[in-house]
PDB file of N, CA and C in Angstrom:
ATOM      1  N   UNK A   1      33.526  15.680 -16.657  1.00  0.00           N
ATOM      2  CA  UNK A   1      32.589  16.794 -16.594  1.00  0.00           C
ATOM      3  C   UNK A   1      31.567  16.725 -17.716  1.00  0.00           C
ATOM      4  N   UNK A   2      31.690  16.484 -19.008  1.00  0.00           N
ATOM      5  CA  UNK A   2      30.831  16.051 -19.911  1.00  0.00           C
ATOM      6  C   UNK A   2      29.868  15.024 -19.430  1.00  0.00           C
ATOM      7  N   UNK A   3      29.699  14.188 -18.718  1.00  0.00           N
ATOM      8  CA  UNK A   3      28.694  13.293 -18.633  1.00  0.00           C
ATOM      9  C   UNK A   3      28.017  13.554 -17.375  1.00  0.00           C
ATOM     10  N   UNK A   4      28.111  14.594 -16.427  1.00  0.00           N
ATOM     11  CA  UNK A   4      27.039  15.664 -16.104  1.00  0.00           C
ATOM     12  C   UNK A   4      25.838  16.159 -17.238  1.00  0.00           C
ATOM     13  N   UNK A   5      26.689  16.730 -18.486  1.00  0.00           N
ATOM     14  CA  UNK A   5      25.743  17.361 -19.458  1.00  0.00           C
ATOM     15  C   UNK A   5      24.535  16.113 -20.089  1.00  0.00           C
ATOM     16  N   UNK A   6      25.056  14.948 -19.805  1.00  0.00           N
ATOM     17  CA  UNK A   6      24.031  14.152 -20.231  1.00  0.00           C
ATOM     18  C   UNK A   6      22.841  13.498 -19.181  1.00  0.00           C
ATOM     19  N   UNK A   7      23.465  13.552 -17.832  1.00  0.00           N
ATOM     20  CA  UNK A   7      22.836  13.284 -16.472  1.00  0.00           C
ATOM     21  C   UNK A   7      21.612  14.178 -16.281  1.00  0.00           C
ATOM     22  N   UNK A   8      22.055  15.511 -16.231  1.00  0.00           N
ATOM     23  CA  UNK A   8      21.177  15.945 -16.279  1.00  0.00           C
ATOM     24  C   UNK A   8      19.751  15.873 -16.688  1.00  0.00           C
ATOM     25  N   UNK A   9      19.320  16.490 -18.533  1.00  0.00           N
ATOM     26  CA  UNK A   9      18.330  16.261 -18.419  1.00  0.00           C
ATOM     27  C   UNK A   9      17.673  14.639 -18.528  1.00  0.00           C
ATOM     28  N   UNK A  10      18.489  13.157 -18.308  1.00  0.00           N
ATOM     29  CA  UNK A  10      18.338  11.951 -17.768  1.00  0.00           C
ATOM     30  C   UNK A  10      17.380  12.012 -16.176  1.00  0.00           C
ATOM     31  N   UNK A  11      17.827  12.673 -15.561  1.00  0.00           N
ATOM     32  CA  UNK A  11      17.632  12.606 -14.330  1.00  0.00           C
ATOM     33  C   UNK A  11      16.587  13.526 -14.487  1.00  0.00           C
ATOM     34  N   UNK A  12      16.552  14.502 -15.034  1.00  0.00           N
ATOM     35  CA  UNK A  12      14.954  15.690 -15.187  1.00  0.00           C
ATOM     36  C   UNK A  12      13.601  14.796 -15.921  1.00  0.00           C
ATOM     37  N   UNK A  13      13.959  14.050 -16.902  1.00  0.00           N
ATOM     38  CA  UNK A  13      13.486  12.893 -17.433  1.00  0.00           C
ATOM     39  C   UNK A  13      12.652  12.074 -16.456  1.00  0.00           C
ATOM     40  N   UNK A  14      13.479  11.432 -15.646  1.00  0.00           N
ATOM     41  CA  UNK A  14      12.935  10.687 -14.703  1.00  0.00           C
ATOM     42  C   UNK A  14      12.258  11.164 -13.795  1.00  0.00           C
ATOM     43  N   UNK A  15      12.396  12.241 -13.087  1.00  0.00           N
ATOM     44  CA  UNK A  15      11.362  13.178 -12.372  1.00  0.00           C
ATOM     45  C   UNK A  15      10.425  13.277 -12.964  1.00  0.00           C
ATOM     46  N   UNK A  16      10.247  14.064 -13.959  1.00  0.00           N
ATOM     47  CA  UNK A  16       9.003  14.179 -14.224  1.00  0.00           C
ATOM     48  C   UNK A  16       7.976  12.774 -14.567  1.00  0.00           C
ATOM     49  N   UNK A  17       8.908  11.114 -14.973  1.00  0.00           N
ATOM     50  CA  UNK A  17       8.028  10.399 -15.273  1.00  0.00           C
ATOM     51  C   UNK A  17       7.739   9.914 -14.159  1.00  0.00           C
ATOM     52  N   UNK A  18       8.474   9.995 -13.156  1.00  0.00           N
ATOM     53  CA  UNK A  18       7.838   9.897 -11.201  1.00  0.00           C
ATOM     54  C   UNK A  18       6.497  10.694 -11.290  1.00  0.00           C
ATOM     55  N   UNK A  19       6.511  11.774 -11.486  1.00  0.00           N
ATOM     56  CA  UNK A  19       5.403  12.548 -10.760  1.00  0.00           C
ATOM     57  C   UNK A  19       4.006  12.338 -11.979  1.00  0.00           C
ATOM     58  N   UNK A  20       4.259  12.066 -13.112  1.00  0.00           N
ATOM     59  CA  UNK A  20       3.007  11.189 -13.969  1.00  0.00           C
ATOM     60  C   UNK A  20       2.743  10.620 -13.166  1.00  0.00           C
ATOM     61  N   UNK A  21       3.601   9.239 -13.136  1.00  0.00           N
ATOM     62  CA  UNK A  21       3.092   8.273 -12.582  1.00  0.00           C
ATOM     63  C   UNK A  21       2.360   8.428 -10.974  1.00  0.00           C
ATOM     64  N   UNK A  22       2.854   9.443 -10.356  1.00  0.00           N
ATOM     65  CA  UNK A  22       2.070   9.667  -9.252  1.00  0.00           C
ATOM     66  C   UNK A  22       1.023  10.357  -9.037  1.00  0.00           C
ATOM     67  N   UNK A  23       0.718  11.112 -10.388  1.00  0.00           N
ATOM     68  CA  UNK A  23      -0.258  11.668 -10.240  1.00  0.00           C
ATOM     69  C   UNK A  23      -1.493  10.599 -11.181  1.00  0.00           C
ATOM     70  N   UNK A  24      -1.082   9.516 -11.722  1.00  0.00           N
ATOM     71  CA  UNK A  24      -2.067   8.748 -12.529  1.00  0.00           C
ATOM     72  C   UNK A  24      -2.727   7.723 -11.211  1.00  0.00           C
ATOM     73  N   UNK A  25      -1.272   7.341 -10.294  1.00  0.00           N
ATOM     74  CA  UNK A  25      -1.622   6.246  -8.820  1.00  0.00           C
ATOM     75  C   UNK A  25      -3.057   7.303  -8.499  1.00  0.00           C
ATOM     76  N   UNK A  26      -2.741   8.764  -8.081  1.00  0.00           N
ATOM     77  CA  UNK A  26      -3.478   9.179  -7.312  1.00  0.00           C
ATOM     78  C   UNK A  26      -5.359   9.331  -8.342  1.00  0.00           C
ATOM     79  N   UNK A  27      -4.723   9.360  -9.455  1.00  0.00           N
ATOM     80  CA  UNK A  27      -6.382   9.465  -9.760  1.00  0.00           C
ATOM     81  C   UNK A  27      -7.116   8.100 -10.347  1.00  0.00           C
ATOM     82  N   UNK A  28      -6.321   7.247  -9.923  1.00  0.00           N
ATOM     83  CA  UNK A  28      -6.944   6.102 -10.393  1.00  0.00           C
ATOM     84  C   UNK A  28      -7.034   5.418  -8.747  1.00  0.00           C
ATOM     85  N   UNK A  29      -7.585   6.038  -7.779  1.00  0.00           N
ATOM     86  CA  UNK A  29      -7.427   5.633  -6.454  1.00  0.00           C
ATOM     87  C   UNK A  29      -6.507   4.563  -5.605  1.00  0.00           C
ATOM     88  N   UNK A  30      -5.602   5.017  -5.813  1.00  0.00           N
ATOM     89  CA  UNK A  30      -4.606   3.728  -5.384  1.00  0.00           C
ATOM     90  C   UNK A  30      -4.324   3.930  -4.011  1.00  0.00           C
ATOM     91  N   UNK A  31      -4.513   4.997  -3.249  1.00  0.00           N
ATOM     92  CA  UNK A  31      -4.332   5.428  -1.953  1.00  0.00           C
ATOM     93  C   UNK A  31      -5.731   5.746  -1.407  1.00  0.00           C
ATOM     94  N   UNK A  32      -6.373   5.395  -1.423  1.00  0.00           N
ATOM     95  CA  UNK A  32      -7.547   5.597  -0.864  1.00  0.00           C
ATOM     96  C   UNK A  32      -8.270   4.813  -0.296  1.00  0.00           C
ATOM     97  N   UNK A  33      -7.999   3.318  -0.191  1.00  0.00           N
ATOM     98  CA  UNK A  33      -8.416   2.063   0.010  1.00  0.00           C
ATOM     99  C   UNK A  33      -7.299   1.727   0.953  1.00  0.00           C
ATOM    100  N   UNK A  34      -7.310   2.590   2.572  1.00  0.00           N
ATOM    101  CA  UNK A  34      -6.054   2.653   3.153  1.00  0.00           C
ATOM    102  C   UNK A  34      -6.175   1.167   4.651  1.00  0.00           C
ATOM    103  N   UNK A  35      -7.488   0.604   4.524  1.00  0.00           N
ATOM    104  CA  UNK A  35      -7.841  -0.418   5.063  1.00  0.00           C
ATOM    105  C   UNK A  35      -8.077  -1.832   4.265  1.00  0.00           C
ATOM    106  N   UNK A  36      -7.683  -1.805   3.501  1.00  0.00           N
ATOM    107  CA  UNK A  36      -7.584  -3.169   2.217  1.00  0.00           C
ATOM    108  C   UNK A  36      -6.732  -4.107   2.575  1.00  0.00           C
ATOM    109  N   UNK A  37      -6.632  -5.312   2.151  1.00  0.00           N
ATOM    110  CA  UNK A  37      -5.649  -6.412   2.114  1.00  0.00           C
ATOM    111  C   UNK A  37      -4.555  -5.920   2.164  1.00  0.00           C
ATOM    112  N   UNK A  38      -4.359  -5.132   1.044  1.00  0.00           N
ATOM    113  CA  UNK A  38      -2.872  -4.688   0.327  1.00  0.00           C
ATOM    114  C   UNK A  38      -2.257  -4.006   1.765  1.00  0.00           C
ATOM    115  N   UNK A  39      -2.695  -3.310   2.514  1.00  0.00           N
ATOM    116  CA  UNK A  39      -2.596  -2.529   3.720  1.00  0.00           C
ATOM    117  C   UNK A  39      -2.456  -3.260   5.413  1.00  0.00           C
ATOM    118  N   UNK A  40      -3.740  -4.266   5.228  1.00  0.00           N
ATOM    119  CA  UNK A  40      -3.863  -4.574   6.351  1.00  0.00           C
ATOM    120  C   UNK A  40      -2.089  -5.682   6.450  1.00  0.00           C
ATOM    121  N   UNK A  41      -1.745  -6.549   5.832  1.00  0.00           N
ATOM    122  CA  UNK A  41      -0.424  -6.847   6.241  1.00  0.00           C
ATOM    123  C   UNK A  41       0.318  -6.146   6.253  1.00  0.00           C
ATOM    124  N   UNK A  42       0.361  -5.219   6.425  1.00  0.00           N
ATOM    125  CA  UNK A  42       1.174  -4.159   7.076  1.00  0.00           C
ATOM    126  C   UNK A  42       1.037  -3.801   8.452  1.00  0.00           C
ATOM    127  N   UNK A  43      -0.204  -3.767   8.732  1.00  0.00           N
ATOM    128  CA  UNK A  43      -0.816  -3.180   9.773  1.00  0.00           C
ATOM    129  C   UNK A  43      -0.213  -4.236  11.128  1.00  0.00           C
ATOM    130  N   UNK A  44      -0.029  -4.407  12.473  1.00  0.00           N
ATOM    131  CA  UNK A  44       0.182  -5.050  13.438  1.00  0.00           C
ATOM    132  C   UNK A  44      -0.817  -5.102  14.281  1.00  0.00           C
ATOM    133  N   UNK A  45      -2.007  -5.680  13.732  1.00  0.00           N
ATOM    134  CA  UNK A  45      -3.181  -5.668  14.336  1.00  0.00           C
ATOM    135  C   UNK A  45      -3.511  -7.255  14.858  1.00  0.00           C
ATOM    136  N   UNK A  46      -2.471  -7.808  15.057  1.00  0.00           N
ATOM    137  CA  UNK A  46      -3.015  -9.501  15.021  1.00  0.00           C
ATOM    138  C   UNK A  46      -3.874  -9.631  16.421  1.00  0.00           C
ATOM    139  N   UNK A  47      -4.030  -8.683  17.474  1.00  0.00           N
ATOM    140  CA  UNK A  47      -4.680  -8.976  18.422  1.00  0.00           C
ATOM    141  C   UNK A  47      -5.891  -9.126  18.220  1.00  0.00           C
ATOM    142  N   UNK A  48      -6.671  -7.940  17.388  1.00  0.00           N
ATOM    143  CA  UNK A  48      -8.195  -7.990  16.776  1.00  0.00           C
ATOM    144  C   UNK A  48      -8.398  -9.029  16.165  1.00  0.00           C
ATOM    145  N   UNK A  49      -7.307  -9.608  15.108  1.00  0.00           N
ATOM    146  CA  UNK A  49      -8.000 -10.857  14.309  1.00  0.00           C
ATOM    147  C   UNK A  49      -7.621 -12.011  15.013  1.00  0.00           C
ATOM    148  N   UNK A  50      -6.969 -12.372  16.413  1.00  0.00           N
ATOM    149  CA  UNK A  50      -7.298 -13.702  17.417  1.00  0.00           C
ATOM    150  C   UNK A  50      -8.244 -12.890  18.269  1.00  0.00           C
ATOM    151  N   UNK A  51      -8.904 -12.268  18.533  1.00  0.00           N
ATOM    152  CA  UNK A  51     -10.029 -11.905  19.099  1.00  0.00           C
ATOM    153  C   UNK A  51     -10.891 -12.686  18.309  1.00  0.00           C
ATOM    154  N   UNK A  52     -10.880 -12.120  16.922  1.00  0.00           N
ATOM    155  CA  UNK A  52     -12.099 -12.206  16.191  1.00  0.00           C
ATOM    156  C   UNK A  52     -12.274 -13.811  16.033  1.00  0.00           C
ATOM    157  N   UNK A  53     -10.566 -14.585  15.576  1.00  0.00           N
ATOM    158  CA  UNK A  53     -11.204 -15.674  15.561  1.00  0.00           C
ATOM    159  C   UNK A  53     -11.302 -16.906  16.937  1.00  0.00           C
ATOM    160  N   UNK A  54     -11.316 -16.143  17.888  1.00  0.00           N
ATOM    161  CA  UNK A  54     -11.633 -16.970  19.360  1.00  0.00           C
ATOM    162  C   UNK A  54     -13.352 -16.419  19.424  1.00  0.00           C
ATOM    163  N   UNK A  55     -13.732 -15.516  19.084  1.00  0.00           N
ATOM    164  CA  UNK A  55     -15.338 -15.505  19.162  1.00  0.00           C
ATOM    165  C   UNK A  55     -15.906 -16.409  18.512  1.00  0.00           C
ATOM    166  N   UNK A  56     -15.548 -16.618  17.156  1.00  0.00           N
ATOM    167  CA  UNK A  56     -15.744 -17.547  15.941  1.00  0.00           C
ATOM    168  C   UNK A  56     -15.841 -18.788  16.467  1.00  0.00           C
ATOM    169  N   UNK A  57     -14.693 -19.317  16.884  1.00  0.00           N
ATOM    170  CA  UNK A  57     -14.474 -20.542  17.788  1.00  0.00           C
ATOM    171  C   UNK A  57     -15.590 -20.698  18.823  1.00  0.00           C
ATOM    172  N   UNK A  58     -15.607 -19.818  19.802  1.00  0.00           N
ATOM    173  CA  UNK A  58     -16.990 -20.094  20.500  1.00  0.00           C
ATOM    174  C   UNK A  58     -18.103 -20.681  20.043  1.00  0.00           C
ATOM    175  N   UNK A  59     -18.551 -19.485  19.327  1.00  0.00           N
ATOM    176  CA  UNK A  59     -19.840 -19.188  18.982  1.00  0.00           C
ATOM    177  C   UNK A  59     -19.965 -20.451  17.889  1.00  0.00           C
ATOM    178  N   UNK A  60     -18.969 -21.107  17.523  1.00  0.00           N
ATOM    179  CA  UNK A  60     -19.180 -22.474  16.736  1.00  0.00           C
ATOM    180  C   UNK A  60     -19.666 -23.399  17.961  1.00  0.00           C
ATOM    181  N   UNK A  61     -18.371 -23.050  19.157  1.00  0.00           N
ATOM    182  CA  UNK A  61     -19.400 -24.307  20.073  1.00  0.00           C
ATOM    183  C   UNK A  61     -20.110 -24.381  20.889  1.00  0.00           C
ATOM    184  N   UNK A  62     -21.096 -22.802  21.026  1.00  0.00           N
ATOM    185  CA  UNK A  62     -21.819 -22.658  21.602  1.00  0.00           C
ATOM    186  C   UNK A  62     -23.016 -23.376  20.613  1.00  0.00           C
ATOM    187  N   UNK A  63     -23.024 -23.704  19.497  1.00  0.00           N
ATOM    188  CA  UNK A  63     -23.804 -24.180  18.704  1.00  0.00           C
ATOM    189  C   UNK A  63     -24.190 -25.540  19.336  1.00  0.00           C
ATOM    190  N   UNK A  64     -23.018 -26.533  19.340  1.00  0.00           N
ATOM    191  CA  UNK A  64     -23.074 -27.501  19.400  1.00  0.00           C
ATOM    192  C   UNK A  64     -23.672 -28.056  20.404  1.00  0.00           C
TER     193      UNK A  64
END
């Protein structure tokens, strides 16, 4: 039961350095750039980018 009394404010500790830190992510724009690299592999969009690069492909040999 004593090492509750030390958990505690440990664990109040850490909350609050969560919510710094989430409030420093949020003003230093870290969520706001929700179409970026960092994002798009996430995303399951591979149909648009073999679209994009079968136009590419064309339009190279429509050159030729």
């Amino acid at each position: 039961m004593d090492v509750i009394y030390s958990l505690i404010p440990g664990m109040m500790f850490f909350g609050v350095l969560f919510v710094i830190v989430l409030v420093w992510a949020v003003k230093k724009g870290q969520y706001e750039d929700m179409e970026g690299s960092a994002n798009r592999i996430l995303l399951d969009d591979d149909d648009d980018l073999l679209h994009d690069a079968d136009k590419d492909r064309n339009a190279g040999a429509d050159k030729k």
